[in-house]
Protein backbone atom coordinates (compact mmCIF):
# COMPACT_ATOMS: atom_id res chain seq x y z
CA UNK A 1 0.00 0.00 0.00
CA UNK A 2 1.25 3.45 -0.97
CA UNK A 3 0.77 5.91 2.02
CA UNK A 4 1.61 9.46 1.90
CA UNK A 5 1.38 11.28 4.94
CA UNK A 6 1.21 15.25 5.46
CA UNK A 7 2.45 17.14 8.45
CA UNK A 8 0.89 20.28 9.14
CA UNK A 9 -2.07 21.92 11.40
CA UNK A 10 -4.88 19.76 11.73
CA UNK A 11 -8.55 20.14 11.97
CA UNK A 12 -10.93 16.89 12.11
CA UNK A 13 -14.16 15.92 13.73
CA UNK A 14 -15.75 13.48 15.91
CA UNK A 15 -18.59 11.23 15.54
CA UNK A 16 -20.30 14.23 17.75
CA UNK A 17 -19.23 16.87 15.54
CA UNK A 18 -16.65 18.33 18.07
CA UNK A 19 -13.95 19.69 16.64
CA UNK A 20 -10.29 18.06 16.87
CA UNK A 21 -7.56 20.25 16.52
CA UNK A 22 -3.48 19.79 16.38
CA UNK A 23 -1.08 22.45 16.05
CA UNK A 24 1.07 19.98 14.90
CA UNK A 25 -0.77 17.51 12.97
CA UNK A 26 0.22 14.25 10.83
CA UNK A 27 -2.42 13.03 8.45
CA UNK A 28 -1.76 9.30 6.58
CA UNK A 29 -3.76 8.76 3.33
CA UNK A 30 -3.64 5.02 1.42
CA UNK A 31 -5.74 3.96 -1.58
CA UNK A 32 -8.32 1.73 -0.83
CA UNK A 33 -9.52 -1.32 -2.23
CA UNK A 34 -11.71 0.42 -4.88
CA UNK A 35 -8.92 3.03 -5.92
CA UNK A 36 -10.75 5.51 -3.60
CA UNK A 37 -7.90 7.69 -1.63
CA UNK A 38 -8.81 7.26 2.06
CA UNK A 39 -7.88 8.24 5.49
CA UNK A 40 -5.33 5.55 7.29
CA UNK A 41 -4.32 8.13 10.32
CA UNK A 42 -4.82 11.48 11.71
CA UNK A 43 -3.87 12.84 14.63
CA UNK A 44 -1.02 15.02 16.58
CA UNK A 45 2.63 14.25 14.57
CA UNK A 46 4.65 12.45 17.89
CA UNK A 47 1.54 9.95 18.11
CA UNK A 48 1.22 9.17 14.25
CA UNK A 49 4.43 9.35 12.86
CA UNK A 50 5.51 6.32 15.11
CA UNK A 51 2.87 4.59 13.86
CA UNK A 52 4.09 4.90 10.28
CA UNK A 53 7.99 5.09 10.12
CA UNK A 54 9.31 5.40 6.30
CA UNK A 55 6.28 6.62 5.47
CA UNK A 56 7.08 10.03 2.81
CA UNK A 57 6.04 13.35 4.67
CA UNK A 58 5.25 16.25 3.18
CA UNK A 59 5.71 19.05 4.99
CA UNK A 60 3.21 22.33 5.16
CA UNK A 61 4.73 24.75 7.21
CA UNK A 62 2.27 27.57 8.61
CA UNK A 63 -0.72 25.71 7.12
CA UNK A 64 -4.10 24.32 8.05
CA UNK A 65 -5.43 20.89 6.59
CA UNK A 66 -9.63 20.40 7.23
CA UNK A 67 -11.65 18.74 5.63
CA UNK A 68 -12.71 19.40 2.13
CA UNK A 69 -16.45 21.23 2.28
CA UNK A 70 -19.56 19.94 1.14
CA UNK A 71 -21.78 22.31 -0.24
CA UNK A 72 -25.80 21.07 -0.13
CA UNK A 73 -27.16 23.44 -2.53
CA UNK A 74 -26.09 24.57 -5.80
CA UNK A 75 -27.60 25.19 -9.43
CA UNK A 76 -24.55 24.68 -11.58
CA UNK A 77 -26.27 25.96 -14.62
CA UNK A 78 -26.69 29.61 -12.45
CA UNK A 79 -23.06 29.84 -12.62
CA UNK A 80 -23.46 33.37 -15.10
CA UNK A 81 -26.29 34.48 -13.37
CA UNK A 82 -24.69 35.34 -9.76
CA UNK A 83 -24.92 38.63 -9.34
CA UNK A 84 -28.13 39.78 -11.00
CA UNK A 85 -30.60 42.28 -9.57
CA UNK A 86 -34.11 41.45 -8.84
CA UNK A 87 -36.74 42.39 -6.81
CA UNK A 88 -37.09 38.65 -5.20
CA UNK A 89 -37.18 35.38 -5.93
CA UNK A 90 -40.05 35.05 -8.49
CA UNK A 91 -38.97 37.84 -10.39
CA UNK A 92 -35.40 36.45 -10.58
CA UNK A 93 -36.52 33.26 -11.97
CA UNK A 94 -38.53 34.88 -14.40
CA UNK A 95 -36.11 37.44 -16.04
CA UNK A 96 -32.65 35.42 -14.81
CA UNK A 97 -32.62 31.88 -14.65
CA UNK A 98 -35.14 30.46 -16.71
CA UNK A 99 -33.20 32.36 -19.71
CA UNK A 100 -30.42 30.94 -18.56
CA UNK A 101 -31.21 27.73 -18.04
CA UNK A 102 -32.99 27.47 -21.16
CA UNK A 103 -29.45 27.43 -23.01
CA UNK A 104 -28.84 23.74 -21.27
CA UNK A 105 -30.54 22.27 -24.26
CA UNK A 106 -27.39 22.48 -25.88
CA UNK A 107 -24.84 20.08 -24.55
CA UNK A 108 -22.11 22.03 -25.61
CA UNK A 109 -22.89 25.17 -24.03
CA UNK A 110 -23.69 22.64 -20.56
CA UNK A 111 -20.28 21.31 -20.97
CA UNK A 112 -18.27 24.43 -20.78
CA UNK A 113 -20.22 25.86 -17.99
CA UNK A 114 -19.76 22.43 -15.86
CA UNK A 115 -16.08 22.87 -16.99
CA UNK A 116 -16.18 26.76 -15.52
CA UNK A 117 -18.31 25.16 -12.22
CA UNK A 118 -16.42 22.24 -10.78
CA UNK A 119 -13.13 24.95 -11.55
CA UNK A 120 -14.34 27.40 -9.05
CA UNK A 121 -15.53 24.40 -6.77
CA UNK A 122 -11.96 23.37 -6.57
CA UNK A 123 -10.85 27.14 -6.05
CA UNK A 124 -12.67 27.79 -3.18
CA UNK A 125 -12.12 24.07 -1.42
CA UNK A 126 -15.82 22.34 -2.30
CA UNK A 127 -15.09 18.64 -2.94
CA UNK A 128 -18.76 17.12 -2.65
CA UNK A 129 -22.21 19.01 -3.72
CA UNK A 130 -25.49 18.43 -4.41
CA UNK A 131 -26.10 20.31 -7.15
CA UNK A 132 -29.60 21.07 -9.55
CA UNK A 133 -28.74 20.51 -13.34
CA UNK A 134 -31.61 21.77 -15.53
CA UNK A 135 -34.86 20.20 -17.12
CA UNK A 136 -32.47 19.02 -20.10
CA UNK A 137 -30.67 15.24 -19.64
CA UNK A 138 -28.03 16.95 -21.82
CA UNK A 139 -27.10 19.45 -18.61
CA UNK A 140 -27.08 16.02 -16.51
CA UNK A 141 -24.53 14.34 -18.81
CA UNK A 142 -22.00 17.32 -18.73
CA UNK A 143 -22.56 17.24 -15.03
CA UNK A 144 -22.05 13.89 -14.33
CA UNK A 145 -19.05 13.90 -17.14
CA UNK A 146 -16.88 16.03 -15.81
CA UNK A 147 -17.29 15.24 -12.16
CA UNK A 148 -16.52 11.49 -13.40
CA UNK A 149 -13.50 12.75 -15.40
CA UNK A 150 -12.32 14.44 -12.09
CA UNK A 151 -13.19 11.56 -9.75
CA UNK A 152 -15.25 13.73 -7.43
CA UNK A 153 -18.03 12.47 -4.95
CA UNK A 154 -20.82 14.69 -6.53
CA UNK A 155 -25.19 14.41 -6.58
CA UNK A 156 -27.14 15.95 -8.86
CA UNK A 157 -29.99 15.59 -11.34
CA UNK A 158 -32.60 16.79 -13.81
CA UNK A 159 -34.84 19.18 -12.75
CA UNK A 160 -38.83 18.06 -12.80
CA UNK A 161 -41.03 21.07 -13.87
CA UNK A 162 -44.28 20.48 -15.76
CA UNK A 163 -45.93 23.48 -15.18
CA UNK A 164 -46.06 26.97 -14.56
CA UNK A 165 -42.71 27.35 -16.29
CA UNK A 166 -41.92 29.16 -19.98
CA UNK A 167 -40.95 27.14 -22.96
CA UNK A 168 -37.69 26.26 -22.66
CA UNK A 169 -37.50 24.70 -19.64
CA UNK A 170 -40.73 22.98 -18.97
CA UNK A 171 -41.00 19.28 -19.95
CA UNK A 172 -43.58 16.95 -20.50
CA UNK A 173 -44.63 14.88 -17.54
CA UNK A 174 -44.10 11.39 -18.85
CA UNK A 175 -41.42 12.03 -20.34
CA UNK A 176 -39.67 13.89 -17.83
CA UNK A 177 -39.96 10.98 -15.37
CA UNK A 178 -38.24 8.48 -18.32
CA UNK A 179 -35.70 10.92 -18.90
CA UNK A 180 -35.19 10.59 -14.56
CA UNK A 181 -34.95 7.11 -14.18
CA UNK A 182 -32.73 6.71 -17.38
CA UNK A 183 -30.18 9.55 -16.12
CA UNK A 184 -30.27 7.21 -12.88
CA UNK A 185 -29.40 3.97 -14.25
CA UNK A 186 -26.63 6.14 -16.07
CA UNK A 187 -24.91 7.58 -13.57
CA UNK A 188 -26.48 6.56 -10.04
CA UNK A 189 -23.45 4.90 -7.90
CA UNK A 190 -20.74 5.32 -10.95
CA UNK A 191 -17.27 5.44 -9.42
CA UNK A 192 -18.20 8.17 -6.55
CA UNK A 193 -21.55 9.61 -8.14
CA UNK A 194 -24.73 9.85 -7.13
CA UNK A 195 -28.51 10.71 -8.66
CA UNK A 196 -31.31 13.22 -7.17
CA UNK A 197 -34.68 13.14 -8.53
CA UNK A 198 -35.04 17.08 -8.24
CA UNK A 199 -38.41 18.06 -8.88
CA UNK A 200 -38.03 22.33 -8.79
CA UNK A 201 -40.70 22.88 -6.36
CA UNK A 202 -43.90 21.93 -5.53
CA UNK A 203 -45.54 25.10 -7.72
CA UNK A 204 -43.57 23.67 -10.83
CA UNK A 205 -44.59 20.07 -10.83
CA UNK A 206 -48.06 18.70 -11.31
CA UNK A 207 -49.69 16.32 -9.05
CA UNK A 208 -49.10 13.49 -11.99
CA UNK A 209 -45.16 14.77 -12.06
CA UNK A 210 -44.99 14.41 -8.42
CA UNK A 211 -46.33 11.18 -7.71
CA UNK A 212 -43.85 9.74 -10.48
CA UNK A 213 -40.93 11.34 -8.51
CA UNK A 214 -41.95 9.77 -5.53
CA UNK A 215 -42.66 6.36 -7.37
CA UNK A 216 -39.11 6.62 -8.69
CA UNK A 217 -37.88 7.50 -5.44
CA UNK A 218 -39.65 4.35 -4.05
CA UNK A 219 -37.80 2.13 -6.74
CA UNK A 220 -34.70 3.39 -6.30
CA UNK A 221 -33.81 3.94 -2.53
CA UNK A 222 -30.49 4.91 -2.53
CA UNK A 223 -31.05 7.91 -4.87
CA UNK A 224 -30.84 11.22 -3.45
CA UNK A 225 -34.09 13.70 -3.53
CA UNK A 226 -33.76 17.49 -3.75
CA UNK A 227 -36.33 20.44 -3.88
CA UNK A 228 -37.01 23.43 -2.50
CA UNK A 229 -39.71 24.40 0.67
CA UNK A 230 -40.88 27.64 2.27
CA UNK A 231 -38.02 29.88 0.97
CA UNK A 232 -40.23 33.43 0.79
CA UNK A 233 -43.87 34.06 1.69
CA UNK A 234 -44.97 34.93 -1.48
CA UNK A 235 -44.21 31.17 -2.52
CA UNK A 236 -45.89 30.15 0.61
CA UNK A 237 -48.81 31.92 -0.36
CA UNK A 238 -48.82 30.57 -4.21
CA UNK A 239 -48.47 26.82 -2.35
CA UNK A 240 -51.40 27.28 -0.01
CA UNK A 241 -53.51 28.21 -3.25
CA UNK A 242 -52.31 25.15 -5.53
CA UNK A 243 -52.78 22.65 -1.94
CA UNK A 244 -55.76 24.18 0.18
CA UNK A 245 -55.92 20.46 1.60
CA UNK A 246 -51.81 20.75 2.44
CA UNK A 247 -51.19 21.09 6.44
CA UNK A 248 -48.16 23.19 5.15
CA UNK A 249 -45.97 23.41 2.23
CA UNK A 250 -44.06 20.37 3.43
CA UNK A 251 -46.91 18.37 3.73
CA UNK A 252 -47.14 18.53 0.16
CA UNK A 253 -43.35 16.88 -0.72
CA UNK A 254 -45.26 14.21 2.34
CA UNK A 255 -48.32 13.26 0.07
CA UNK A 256 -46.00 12.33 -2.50
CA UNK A 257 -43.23 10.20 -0.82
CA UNK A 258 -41.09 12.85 -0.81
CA UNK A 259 -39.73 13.08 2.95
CA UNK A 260 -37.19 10.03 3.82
CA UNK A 261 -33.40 9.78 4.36
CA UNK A 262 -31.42 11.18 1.88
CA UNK A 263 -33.90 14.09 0.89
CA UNK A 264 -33.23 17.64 1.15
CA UNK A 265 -34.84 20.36 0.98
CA UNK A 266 -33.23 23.88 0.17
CA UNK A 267 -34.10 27.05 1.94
CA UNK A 268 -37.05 25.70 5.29
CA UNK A 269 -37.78 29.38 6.41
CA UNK A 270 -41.06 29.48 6.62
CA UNK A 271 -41.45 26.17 9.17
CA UNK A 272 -42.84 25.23 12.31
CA UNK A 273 -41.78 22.52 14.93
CA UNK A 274 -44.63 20.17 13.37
CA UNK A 275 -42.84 20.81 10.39
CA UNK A 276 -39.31 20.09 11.98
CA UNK A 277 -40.87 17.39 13.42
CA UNK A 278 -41.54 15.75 10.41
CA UNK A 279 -37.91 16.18 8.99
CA UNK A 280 -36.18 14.59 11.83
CA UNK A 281 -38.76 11.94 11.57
CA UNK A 282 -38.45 11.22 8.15
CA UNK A 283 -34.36 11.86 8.41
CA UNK A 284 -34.70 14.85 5.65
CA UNK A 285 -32.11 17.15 5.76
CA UNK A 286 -32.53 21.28 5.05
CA UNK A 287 -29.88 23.26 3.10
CA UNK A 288 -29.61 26.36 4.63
CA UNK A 289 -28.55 29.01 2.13
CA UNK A 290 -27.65 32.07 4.06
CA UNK A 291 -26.71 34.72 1.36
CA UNK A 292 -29.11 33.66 -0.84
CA UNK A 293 -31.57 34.54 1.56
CA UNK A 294 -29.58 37.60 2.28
CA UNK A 295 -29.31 38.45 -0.85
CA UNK A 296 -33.08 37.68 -2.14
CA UNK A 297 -34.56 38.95 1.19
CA UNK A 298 -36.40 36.46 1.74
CA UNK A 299 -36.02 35.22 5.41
CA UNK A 300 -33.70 34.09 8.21
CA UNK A 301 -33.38 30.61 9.04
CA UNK A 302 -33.69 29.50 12.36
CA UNK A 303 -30.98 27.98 13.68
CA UNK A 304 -32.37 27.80 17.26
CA UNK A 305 -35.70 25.88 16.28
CA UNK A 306 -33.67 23.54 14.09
CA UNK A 307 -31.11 22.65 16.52
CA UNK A 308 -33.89 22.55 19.39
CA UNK A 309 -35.77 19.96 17.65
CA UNK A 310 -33.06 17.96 16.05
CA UNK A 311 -33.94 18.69 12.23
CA UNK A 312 -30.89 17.76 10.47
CA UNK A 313 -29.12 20.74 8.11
CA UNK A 314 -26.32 22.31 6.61
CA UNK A 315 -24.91 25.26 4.71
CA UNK A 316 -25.14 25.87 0.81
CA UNK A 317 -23.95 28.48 -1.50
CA UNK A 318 -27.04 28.76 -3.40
CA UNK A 319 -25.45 30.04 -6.09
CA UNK A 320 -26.75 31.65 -8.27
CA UNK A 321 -29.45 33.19 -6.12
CA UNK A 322 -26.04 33.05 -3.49
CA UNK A 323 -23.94 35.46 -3.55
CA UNK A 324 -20.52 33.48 -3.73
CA UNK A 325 -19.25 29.53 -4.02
CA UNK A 326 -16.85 30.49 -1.41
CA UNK A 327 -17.53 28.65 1.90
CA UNK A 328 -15.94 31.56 4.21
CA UNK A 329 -18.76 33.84 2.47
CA UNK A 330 -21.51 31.11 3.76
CA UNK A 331 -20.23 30.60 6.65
CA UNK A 332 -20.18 34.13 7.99
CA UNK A 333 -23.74 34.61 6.44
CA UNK A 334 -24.90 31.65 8.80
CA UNK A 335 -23.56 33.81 11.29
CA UNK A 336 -25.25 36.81 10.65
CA UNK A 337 -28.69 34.99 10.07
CA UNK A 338 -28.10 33.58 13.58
CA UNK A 339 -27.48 36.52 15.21
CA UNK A 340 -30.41 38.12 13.65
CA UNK A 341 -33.21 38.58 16.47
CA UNK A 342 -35.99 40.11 15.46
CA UNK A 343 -38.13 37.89 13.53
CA UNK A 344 -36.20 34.53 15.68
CA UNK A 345 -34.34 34.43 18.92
CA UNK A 346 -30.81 35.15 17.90
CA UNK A 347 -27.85 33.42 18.97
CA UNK A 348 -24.37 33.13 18.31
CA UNK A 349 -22.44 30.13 16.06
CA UNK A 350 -19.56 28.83 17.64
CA UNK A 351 -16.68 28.70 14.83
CA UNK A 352 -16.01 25.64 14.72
CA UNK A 353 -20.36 24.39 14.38
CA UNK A 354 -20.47 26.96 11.29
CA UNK A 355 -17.58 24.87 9.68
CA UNK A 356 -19.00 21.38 10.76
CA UNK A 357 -22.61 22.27 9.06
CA UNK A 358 -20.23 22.85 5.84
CA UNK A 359 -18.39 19.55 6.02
CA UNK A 360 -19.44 16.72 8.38
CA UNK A 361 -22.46 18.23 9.16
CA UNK A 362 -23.60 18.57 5.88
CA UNK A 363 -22.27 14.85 5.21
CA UNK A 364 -24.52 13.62 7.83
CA UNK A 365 -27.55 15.37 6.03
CA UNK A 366 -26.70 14.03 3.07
CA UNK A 367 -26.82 10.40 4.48
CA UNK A 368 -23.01 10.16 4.45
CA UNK A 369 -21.96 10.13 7.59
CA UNK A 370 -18.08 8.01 7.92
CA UNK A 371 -18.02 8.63 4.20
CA UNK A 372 -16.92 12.06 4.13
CA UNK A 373 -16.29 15.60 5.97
CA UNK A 374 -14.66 14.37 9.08
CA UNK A 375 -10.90 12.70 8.11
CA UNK A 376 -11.55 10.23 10.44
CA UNK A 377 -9.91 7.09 9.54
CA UNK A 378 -11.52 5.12 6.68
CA UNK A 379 -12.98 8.45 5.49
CA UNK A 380 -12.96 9.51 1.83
CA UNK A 381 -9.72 11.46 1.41
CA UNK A 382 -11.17 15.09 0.61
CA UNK A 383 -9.56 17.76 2.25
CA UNK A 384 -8.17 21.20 1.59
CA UNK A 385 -4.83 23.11 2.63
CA UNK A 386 -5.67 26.43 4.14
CA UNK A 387 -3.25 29.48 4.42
CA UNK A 388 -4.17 31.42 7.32
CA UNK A 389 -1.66 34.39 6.09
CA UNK A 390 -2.99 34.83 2.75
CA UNK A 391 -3.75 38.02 3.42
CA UNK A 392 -2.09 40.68 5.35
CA UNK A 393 -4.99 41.68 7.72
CA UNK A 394 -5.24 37.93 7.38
CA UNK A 395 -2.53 36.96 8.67
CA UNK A 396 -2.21 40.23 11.02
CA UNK A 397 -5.47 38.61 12.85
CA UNK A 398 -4.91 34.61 13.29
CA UNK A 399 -1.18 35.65 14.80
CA UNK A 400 -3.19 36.82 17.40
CA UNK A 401 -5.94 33.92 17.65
CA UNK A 402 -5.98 33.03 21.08
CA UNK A 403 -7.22 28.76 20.06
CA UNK A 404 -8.73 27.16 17.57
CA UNK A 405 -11.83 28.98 17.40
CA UNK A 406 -10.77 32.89 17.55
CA UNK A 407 -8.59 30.55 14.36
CA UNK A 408 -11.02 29.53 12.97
CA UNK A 409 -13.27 33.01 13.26
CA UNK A 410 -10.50 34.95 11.59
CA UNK A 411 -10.77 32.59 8.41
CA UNK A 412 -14.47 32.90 8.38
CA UNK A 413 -14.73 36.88 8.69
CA UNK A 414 -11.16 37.43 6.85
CA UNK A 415 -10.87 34.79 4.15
CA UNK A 416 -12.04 34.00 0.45
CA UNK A 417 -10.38 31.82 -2.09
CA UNK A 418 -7.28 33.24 -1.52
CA UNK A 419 -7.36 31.14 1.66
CA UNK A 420 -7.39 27.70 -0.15
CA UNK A 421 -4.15 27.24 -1.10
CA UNK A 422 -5.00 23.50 -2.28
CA UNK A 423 -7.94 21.24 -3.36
CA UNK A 424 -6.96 17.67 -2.58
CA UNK A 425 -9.70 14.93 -3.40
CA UNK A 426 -10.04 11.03 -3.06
């Protein structure tokens, strides 16, 4: 077995998500028995290095190895539209991304943009996302094509949206559900991939549309589901219109076999604890997309509630109704979101929870748990080398950090891409 070891600071993370930390860390990687890079050892250098004498270091002076982060929520084919005003979410969709989108039916335009996306993944340390293609099985391929070609752990799929949607993106319900289960047997569990049935949201898809995604999800349990609940009120409104019978908006994903492990749902504003109730009890997961939110005013999500009543979540750029790919930008959103007290009790992240809901966190949402996010032993290999001095006010600031969290604070509130000074992945 070929190891290679590398000896610098080390951030991992229990099976409780507490943070392990060594200022002077050794971590051991070996391939494993399906060619899949994985964790052998971790730990402070004295105790690990005995462990594997002759075993080629590589030393990283000054830097920080964590674990590569996993972002929950992403539209790949939104890439160009970052950045573009609106005055909220429906009117985004209309004059943004559905033009946008609309160009996926052409798989060489989907190519080069998946090219551009898993780029700026790698830039700004994402190794694992679940990601939204578009209603075309041609945006799908180029997704699933280049993550293969790159031997990433990735989940995505085509998006289901039968109705209320412009020509160009809406497809035809039967057809729509082929297209799904054909993509799966494609690409479902190829090398590190995996397939989400991602109907849009509930005001997109038909009852007929629906049903079939839940069918398919039925068929083929160890898919992935994605959608999106309760981001803004306006859509909360439009959902209590199309399902007066609906408890809530949730309830409606519910009636279609639409809640179980493995599910997640972007955005869960607008919930309440019967709501959150149901998620834990299902095992579905919310990706919380802080400048997204921020950005498309729609809400604050409440960290609080979820925590109080167990509802599993994690962080997501959202892009392109995010602001940024860069997980220093989410994290510090989450932060501001959580302090936020006037439409939720407000509280205060610890550092080191904001970067667990980004990496083993999120894993655990996503129904990997001791697969990836942690660098515990026998964990996928993912992880990124961070340069605390990147910058000068940078590096001015963590000089000072008095532990691992004032550490890890100053990389939140001070860093960007410039930060990831490496993208290593399994």
């Amino acid at each position: 077995m070929t190891l290679q070891a590398y000896r610098a600071q080390l951030l991992r993370f229990d099976a409780d998500g507490q943070p392990l930390y060594d200022s002077d860390g050794l971590l051991v990687t070996g391939p494993g028995a399906d060619g899949v890079r994985r964790v052998v050892d971790a730990g402070a250098h004295g105790a690990v290095a005995a462990h594997h004498p002759g075993v080629p270091v590589e030393r990283l002076p000054g830097r920080l190895i964590a674990p590569g982060f996993i972002d929950m929520h992403v539209h790949y084919p939104q890439t160009d539209i970052i950045g573009s005003p609106a005055e909220g979410l429906l009117p985004w969709l209309e004059n943004y991304t559905f033009p946008a989108e609309a160009r996926f039916a052409d798989p060489t335009h989907a190519a080069e943009v998946a090219r551009f996306f898993f780029d700026e993944l790698a830039r700004n340390g994402v190794t694992t996302a679940l990601a939204f293609a578009t209603s075309h099985p041609a945006s799908v391929d180029a997704f699933f094509s280049q993550a293969r070609q790159r031997g990433l752990r990735m989940i995505g799929g085509k998006v289901l949206q039968d109705r209320h949607s412009p020509d160009g993106v809406r497809d035809q319900t039967e057809q729509s559900l082929l297209d799904t289960e054909a993509l799966i047997t494609r690409w479902h569990g190829k090398g590190r991939l995996g397939y989400a049935i991602t109907p849009r949201f509930a005001p997109s898809c038909s009852d007929a549309q629906l049903r079939g995604a839940g069918e398919l999800a039925r068929r083929h349990p160890g898919t992935w589901i994605q959608s999106h609940v309760a981001e803004n009120k306006d859509e909360v409104r439009w959902v209590r219109e199309l399902y007066p019978q609906a408890r809530s908006y949730l309830d409606v994903y519910r009636r279609f076999g639409l809640l179980r492990s493995r599910a997640v749902y972007a955005h869960c504003i607008y919930l309440d604890d019967t709501d959150r109730a149901l998620m834990r009890e299902t095992g579905t997961a919310a990706a919380v997309s802080p400048t997204s939110n921020l950005f498309l005013g729609s809400g604050f999500f409440d960290y609080g509630s979820a925590a109080r009543t167990g509802m599993l979540h994690g962080l997501a750029s959202d892009v392109g109704g995010g602001t940024s790919f860069c997980p220093f930008h989410t994290m510090l959103a989450a932060y501001y979101v959580g302090r936020e007290g006037q439409s939720k009790p407000g509280l205060s992240l610890a550092p080191s929870q904001l970067w667990w809901r980004h990496t083993g966190g999120a894993a655990r949402a996503l129904g990997l748990d001791g697969v990836i996010g942690t660098l515990q032993p026998g964990t996928e290999a993912d992880f990124v080398v961070l340069d605390p001095q990147a910058t000068p006010l940078l590096a001015r600031k963590t000089a000072q950090a008095n532990g691992l969290e004032e550490l890890l604070f100053a990389l939140i509130v001070l860093g960007d891409d410039r930060v990831v000074e490496r993208t290593v992945t399994a």
